[in-house]
C-alpha atoms as a PDB file:
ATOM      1  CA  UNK A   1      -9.364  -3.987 -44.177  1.00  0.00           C
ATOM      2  CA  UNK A   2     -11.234  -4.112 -40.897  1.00  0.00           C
ATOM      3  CA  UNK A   3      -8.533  -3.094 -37.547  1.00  0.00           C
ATOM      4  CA  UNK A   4     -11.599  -4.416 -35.625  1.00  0.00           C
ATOM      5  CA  UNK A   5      -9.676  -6.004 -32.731  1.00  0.00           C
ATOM      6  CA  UNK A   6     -10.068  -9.557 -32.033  1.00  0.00           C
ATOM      7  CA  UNK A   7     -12.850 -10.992 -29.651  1.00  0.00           C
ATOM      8  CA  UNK A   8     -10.864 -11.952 -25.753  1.00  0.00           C
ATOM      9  CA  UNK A   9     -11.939 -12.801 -22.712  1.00  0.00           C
ATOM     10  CA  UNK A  10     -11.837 -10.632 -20.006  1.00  0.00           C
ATOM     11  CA  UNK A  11      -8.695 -11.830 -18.397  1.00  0.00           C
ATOM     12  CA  UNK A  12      -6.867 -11.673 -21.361  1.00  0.00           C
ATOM     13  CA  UNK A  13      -8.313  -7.479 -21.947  1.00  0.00           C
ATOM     14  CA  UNK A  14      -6.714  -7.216 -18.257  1.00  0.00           C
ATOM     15  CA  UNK A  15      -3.337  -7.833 -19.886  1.00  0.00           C
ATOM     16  CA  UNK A  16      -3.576  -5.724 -22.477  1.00  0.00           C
ATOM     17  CA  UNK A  17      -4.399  -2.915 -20.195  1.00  0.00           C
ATOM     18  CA  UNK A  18      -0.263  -2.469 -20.394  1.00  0.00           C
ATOM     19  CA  UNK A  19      -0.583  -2.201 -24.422  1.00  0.00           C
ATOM     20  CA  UNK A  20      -3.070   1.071 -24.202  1.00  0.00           C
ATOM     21  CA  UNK A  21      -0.918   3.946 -26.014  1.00  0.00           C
ATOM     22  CA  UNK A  22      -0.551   1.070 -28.774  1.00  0.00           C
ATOM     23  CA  UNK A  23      -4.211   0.238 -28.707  1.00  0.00           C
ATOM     24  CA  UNK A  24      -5.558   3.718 -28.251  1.00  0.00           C
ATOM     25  CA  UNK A  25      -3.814   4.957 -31.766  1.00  0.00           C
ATOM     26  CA  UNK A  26      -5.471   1.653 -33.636  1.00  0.00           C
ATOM     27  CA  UNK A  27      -8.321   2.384 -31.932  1.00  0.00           C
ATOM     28  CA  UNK A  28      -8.491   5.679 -33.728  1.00  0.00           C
ATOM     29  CA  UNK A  29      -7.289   4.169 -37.229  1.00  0.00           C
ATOM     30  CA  UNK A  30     -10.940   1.591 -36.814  1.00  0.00           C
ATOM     31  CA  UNK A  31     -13.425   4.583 -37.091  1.00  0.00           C
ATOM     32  CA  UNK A  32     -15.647   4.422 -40.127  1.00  0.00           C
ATOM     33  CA  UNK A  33     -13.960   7.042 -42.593  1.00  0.00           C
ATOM     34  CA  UNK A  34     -17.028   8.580 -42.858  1.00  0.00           C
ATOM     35  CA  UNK A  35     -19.857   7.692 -39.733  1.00  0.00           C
ATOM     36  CA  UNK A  36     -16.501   7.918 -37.318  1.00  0.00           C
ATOM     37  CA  UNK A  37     -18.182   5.369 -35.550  1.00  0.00           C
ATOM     38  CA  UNK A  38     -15.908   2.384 -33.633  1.00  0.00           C
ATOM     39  CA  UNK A  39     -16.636  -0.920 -33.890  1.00  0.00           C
ATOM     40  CA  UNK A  40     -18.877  -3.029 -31.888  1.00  0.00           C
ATOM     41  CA  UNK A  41     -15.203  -5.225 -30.619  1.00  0.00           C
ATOM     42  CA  UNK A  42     -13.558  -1.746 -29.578  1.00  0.00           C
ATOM     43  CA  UNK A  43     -16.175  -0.439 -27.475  1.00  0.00           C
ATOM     44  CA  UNK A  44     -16.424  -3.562 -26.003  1.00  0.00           C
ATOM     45  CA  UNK A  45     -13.333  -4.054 -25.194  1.00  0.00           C
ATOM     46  CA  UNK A  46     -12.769   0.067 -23.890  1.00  0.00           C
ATOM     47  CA  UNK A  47     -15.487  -0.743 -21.706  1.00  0.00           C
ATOM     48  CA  UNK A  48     -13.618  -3.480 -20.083  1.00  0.00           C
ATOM     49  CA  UNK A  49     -10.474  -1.203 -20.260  1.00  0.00           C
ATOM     50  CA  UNK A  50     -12.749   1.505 -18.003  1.00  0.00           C
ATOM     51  CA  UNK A  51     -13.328  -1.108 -15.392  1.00  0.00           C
ATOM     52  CA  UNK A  52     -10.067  -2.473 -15.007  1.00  0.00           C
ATOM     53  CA  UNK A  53      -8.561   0.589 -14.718  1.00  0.00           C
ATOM     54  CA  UNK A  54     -11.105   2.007 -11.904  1.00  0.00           C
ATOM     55  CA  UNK A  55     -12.638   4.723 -14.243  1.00  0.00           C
ATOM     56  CA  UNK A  56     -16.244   2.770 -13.029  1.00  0.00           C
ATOM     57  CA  UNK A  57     -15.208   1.325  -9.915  1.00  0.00           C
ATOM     58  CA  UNK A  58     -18.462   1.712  -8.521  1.00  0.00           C
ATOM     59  CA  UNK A  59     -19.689  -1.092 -10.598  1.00  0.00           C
ATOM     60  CA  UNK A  60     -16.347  -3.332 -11.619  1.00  0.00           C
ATOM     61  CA  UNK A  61     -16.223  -4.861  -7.929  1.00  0.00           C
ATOM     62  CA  UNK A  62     -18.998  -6.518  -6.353  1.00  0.00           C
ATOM     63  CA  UNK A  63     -18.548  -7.446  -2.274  1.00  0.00           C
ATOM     64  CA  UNK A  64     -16.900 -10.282  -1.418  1.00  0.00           C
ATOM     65  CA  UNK A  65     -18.400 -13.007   0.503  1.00  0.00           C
ATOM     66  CA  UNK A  66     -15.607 -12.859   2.671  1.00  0.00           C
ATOM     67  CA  UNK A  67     -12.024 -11.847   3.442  1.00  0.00           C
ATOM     68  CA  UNK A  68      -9.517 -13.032   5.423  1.00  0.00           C
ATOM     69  CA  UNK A  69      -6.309 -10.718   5.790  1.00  0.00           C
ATOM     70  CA  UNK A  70      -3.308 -13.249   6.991  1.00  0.00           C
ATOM     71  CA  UNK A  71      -0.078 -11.870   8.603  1.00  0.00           C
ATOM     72  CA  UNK A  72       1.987 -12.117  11.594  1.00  0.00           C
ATOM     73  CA  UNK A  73       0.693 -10.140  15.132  1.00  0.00           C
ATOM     74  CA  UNK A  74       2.634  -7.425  14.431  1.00  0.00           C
ATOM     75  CA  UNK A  75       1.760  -4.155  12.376  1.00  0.00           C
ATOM     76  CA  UNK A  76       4.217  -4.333   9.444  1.00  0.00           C
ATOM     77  CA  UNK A  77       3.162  -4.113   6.093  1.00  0.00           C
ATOM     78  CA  UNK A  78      -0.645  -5.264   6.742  1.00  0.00           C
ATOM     79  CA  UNK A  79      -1.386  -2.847   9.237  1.00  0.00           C
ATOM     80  CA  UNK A  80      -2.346  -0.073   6.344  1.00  0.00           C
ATOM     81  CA  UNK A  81      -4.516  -2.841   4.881  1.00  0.00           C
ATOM     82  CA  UNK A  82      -6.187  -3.288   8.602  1.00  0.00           C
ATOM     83  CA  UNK A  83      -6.742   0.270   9.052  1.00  0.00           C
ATOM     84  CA  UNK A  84      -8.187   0.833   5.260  1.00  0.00           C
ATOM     85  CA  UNK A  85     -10.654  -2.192   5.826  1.00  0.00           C
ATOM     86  CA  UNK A  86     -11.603  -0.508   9.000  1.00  0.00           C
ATOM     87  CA  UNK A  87     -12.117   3.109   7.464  1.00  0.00           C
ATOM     88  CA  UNK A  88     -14.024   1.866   4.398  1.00  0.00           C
ATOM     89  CA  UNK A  89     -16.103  -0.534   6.959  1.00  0.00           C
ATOM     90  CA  UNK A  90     -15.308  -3.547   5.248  1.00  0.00           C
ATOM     91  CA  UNK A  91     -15.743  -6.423   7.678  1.00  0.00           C
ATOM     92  CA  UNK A  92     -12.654  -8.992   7.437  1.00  0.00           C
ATOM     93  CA  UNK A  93     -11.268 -11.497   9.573  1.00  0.00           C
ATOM     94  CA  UNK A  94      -7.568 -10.356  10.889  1.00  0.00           C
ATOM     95  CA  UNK A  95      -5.887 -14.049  11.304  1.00  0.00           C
ATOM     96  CA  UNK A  96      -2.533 -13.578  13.146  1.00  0.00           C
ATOM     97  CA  UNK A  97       0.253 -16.309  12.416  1.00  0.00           C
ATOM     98  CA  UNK A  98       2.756 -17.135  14.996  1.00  0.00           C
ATOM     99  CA  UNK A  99       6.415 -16.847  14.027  1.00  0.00           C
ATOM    100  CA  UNK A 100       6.845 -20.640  14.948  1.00  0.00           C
ATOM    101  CA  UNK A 101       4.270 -21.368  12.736  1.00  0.00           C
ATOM    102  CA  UNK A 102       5.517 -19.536   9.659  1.00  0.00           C
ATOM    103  CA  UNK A 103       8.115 -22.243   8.351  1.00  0.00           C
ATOM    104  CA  UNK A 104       4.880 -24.831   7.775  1.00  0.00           C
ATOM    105  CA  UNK A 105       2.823 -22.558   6.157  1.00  0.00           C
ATOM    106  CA  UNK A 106       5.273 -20.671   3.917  1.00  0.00           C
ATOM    107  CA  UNK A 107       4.826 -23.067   1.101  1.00  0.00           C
ATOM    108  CA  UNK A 108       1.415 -22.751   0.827  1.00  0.00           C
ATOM    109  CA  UNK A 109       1.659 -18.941  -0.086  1.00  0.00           C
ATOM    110  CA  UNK A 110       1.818 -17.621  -3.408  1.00  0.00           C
ATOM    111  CA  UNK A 111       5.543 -16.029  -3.191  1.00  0.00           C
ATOM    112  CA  UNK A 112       6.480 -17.691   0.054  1.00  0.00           C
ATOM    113  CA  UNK A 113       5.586 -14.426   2.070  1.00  0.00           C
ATOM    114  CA  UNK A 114       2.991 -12.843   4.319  1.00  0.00           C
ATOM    115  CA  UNK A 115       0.487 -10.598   4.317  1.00  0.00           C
ATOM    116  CA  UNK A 116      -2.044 -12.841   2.135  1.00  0.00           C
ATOM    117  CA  UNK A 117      -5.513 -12.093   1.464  1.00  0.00           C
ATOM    118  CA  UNK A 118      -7.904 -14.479   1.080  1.00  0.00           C
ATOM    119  CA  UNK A 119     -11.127 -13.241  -0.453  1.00  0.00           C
ATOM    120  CA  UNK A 120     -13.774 -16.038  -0.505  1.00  0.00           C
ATOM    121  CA  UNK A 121     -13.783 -18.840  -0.968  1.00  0.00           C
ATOM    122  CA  UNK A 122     -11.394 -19.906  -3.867  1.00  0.00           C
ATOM    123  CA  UNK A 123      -8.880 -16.462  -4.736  1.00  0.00           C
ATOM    124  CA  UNK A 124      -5.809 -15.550  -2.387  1.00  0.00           C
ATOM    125  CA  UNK A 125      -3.958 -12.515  -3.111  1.00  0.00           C
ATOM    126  CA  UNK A 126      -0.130 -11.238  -1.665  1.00  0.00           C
ATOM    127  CA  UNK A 127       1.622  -8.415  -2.051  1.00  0.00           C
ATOM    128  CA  UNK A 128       0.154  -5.471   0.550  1.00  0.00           C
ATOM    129  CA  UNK A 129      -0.314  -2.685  -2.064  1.00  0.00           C
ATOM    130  CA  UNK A 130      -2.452  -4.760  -3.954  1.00  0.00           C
ATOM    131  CA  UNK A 131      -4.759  -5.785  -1.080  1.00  0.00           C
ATOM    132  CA  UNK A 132      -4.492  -1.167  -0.142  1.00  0.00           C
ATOM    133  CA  UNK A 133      -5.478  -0.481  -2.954  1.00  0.00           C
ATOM    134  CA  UNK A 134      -8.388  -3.535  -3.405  1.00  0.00           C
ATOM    135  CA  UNK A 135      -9.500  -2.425  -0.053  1.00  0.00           C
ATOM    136  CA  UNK A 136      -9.774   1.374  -0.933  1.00  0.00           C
ATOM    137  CA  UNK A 137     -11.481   0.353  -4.167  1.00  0.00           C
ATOM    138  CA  UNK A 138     -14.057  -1.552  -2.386  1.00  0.00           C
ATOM    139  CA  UNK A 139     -14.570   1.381   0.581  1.00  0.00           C
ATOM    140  CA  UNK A 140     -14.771   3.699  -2.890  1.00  0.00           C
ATOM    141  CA  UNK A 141     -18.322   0.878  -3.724  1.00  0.00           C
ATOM    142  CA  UNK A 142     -19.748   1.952  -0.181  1.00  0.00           C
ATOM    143  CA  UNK A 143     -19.425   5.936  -0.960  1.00  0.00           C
ATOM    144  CA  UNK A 144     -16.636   6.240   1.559  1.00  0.00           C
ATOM    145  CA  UNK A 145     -13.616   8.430  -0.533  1.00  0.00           C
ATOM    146  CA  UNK A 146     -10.347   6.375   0.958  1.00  0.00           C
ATOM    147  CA  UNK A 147      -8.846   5.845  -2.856  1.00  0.00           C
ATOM    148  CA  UNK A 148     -11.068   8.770  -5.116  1.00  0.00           C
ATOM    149  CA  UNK A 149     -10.109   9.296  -8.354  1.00  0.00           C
ATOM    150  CA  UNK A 150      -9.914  13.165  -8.300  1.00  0.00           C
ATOM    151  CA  UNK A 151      -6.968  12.856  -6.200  1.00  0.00           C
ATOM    152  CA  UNK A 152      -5.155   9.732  -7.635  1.00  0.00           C
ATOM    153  CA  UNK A 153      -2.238  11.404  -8.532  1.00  0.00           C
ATOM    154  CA  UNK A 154      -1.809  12.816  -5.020  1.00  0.00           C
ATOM    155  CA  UNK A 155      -2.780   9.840  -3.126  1.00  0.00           C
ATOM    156  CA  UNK A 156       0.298   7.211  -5.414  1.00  0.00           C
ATOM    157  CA  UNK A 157       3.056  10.119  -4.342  1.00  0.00           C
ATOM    158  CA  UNK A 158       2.128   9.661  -1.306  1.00  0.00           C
ATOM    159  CA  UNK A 159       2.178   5.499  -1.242  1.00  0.00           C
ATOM    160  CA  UNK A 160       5.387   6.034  -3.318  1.00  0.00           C
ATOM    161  CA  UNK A 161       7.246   7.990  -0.494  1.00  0.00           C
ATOM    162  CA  UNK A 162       6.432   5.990   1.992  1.00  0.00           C
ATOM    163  CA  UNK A 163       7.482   2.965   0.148  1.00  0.00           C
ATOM    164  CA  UNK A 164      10.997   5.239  -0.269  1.00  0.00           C
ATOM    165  CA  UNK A 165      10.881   5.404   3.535  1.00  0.00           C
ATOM    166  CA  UNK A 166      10.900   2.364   4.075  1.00  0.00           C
ATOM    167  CA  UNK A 167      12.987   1.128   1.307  1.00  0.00           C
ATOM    168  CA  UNK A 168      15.921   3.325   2.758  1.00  0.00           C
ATOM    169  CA  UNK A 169      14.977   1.941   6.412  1.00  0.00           C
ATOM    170  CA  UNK A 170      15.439  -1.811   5.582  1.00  0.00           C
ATOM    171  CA  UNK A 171      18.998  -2.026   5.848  1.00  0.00           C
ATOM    172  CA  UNK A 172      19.040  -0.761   9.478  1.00  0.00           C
ATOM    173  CA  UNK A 173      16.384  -3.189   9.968  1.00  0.00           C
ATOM    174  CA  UNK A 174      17.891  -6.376   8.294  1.00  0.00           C
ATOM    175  CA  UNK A 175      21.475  -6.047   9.241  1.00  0.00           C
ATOM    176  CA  UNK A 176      20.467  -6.459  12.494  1.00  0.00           C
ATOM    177  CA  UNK A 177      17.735  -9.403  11.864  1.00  0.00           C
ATOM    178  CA  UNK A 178      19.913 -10.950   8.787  1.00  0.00           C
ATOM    179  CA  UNK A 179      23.013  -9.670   8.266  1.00  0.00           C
ATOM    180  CA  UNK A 180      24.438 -12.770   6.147  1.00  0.00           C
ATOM    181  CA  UNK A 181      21.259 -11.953   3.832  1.00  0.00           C
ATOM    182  CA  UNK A 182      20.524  -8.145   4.095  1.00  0.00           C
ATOM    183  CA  UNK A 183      24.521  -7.614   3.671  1.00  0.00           C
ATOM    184  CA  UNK A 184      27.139 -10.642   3.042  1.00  0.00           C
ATOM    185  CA  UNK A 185      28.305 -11.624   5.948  1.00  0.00           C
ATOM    186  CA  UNK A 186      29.235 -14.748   7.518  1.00  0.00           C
ATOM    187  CA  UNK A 187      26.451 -16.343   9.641  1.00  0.00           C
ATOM    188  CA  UNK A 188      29.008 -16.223  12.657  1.00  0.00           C
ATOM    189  CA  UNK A 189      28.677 -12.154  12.183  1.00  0.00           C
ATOM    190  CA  UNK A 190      25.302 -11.920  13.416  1.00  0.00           C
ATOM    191  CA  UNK A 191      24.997 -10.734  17.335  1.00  0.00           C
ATOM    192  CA  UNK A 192      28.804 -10.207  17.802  1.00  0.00           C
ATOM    193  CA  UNK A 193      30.120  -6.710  18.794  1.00  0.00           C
ATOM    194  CA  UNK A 194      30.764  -6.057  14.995  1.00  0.00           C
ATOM    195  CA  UNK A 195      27.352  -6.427  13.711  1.00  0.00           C
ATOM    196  CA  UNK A 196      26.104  -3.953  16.882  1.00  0.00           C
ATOM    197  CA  UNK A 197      28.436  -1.972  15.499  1.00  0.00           C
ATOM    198  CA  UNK A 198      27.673  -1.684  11.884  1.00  0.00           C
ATOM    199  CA  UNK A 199      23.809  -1.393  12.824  1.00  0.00           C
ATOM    200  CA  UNK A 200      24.420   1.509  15.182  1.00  0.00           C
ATOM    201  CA  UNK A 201      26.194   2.914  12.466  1.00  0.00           C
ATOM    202  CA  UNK A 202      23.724   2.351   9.846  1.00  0.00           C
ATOM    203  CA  UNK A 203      20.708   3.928  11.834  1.00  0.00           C
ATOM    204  CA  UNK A 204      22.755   6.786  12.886  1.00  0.00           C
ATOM    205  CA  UNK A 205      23.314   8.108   9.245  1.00  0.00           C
ATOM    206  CA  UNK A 206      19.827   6.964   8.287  1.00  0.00           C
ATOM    207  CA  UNK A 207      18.399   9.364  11.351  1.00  0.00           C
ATOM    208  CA  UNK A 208      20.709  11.954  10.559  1.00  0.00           C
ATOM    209  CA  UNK A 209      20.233  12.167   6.803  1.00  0.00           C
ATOM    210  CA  UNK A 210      17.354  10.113   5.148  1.00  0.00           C
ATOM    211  CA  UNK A 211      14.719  10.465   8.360  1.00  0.00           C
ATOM    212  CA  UNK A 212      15.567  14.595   8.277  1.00  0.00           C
ATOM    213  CA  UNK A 213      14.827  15.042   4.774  1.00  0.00           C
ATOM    214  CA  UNK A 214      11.882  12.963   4.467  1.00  0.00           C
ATOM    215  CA  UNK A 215      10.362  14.348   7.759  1.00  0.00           C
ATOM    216  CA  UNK A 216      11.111  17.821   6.875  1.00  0.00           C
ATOM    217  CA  UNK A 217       9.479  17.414   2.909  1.00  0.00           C
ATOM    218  CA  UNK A 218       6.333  15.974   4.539  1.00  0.00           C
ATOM    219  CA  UNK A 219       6.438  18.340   7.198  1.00  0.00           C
ATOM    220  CA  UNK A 220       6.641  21.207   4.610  1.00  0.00           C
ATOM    221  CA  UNK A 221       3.322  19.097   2.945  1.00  0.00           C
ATOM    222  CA  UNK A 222       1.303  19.429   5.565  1.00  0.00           C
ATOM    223  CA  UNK A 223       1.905  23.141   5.850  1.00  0.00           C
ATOM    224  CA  UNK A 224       1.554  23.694   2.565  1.00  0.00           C
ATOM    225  CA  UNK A 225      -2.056  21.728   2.056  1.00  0.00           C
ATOM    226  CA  UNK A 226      -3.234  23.373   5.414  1.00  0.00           C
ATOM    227  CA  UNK A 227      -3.044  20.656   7.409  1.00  0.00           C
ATOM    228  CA  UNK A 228      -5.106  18.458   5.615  1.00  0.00           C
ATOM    229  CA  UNK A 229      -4.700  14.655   5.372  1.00  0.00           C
ATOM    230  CA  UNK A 230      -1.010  13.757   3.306  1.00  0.00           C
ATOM    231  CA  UNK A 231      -2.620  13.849  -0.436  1.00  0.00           C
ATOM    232  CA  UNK A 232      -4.534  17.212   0.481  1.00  0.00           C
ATOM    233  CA  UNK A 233      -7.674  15.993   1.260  1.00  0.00           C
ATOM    234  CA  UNK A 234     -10.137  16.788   3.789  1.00  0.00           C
ATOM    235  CA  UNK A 235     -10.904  12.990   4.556  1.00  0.00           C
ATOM    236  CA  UNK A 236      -8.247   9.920   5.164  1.00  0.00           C
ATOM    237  CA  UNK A 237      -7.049   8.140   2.184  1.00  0.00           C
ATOM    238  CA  UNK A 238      -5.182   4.591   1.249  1.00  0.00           C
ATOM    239  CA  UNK A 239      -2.275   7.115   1.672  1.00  0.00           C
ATOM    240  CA  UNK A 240      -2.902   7.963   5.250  1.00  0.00           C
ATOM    241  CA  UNK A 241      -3.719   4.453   5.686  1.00  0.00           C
ATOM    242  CA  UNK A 242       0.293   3.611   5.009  1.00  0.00           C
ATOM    243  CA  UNK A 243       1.837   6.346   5.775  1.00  0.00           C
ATOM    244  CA  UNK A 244       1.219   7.303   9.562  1.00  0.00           C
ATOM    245  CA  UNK A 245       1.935   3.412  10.516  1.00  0.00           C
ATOM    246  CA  UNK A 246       5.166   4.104   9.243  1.00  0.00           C
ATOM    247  CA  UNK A 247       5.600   7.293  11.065  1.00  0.00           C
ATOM    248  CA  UNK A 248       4.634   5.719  14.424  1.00  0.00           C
ATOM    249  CA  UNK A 249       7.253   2.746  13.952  1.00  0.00           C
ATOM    250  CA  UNK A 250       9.855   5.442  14.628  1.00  0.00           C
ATOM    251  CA  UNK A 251       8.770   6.620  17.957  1.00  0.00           C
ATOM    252  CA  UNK A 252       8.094   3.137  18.999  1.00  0.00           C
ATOM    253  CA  UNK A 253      11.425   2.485  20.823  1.00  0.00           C
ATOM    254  CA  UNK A 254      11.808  -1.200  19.089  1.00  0.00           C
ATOM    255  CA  UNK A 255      15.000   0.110  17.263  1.00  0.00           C
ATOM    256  CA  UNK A 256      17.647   0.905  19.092  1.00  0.00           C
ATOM    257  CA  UNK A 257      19.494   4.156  18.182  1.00  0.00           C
ATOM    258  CA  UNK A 258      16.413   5.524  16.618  1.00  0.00           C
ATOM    259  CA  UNK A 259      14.585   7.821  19.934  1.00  0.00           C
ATOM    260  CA  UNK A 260      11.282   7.729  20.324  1.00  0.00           C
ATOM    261  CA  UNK A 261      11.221  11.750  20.890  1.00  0.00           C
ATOM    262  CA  UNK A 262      12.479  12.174  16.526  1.00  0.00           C
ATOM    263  CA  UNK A 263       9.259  13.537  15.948  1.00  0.00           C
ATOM    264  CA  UNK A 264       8.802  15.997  18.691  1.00  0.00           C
ATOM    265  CA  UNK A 265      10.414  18.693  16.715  1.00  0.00           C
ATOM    266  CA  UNK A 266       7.897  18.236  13.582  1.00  0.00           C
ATOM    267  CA  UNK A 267       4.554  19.971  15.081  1.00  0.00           C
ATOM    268  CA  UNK A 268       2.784  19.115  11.639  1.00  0.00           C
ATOM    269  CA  UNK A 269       3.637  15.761  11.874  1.00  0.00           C
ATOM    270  CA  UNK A 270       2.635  14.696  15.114  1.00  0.00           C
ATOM    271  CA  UNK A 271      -0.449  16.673  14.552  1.00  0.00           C
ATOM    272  CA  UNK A 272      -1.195  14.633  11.726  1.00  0.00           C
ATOM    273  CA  UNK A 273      -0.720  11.344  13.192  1.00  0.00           C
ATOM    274  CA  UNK A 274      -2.872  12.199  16.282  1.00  0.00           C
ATOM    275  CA  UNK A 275      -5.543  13.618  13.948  1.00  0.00           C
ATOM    276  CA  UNK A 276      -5.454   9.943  11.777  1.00  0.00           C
ATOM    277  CA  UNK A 277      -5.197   8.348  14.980  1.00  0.00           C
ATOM    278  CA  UNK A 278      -8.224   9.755  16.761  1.00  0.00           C
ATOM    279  CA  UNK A 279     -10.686   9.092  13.534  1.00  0.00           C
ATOM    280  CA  UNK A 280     -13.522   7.052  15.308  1.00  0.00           C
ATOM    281  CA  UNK A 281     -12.913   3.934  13.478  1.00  0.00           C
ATOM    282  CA  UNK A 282      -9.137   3.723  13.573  1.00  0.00           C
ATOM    283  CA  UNK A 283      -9.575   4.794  17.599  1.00  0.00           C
ATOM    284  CA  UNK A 284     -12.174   1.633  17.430  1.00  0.00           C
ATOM    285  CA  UNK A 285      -9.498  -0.657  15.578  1.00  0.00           C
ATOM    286  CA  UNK A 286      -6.648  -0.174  18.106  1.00  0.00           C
ATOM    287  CA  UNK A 287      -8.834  -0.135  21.351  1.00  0.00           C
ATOM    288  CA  UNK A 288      -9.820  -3.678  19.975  1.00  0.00           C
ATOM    289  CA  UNK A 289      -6.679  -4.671  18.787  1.00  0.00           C
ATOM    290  CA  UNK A 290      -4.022  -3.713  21.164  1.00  0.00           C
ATOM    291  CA  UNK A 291      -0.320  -3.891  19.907  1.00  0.00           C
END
């Protein structure tokens, strides 16, 4: 009985990327008992596995003909998509939507939310992780190592703490911004003495506990890699890209109760972020895009 598996299309291989441990033991069970050769449907459809899953990225995306990154003029979550299209010199257009603006075009969006990425003509992406890591990909095509594959593992611990940052710094955030939706309360709660309150609260025991553990563990990194960039290499990654943005937002002075001197006792830190920050073409991207 032949295991051969049945002929897809591409788009439909893409989804069974999440099957592989399944498909990689009937893969094995299809060799010839005797030539241990796989059929013709199996290798095709491992080489479509390969490029799906980046293990030939240099050849599974092509250039698009252009892309248009869409977001708010703020940084936020699309500034470590900005800087990674400006490391990998990927030319984009950086479209900045006013907040008065936002309530007509939120229905055209794919989930009702910015960043989106149009690339070309006819495909819009959301989600800002996607478009990091599509952007590192296509830096990756032009020989320029923001997302390599010898230090993948590295380079998601990285995007996964900072996304642990800045899950634990959204409530003190959105209390203050939404409190009826970020917490419960009454709409008559927000901007009253008791919602100043609760937020002051809030981002005190987030500076005192969550900001000096996670500063302290990625100040230990640093020391521990030698200084190098977050996921130990010797050149910025997608990882970089998102993390010092993050770090900056804290010495910004935009949130109250959070001082702008918190990093002044972490020497590896603030050496790292004014390393990132004086790389020619992030220096290039903020002289021409001042915040």
């Amino acid at each position: 009985v032949s295991c051969a598996l049945p002929a897809v299309s591409f788009s439909t291989q893409h989804a069974l990327v999440f099957m592989l441990t399944s498909v990689s033991s009937r893969v094995q069970s299809c060799r010839h008992p005797s030539r241990h050769v796989l059929s013709p449907r199996v290798l095709t459809f491992r080489r479509s596995r390969s490029l799906v899953m980046g293990a030939s990225s240099s050849s599974s995306l092509s250039p698009p003909d252009s892309l248009e990154l869409v977001y708010f003029d703020i940084a936020g979550v699309a500034e470590k998509v900005r800087l990674a299209f400006s490391l990998g010199q990927v030319p984009f257009t950086n479209t900045k939507v006013a907040f008065d603006e936002w309530a007509s075009i939120k229905p055209t969006t794919p989930f009702g939310q910015l960043p989106i990425l149009k690339i070309g003509s006819d495909t819009t992406i959301a989600q800002s992780d996607a478009m990091l890591r599509y952007a590192g990909t296509l830096a990756q095509n032009k020989g320029i190592d923001l997302f390599p594959q010898d230090n993948l593992l590295q380079i998601e611990e990285a995007l996964g703490m900072t996304n642990d940052i800045g899950r634990d710094l959204r409530p003190c955030i959105y209390l203050a911004m939404n409190p009826t939706k970020a917490g419960g309360y009454p709409e008559s709660f927000k901007g009253t003495p008791e919602n100043a309150e609760l937020v002051k609260n809030v981002r005190t025991a987030f500076m005192t506990d969550d900001f000096v553990k996670y500063m302290s563990k990625i100040e230990a990194k640093l020391e521990s890699n030698g200084n190098k960039f977050i996921a130990g290499t010797d050149t910025p990654t997608i990882a970089d890209c998102a993390l010092v943005p993050q770090l900056k937002h804290f010495t910004k002075g935009v949130l109250d109760h959070v001082p702008t001197t918190c990093l002044d006792e972490y020497k590896n830190i603030k050496a790292y972020i004014d390393k990132f920050m004086n790389l020619p073409e992030v220096a290039a991207w903020y002289a021409n895009n001042k915040k």
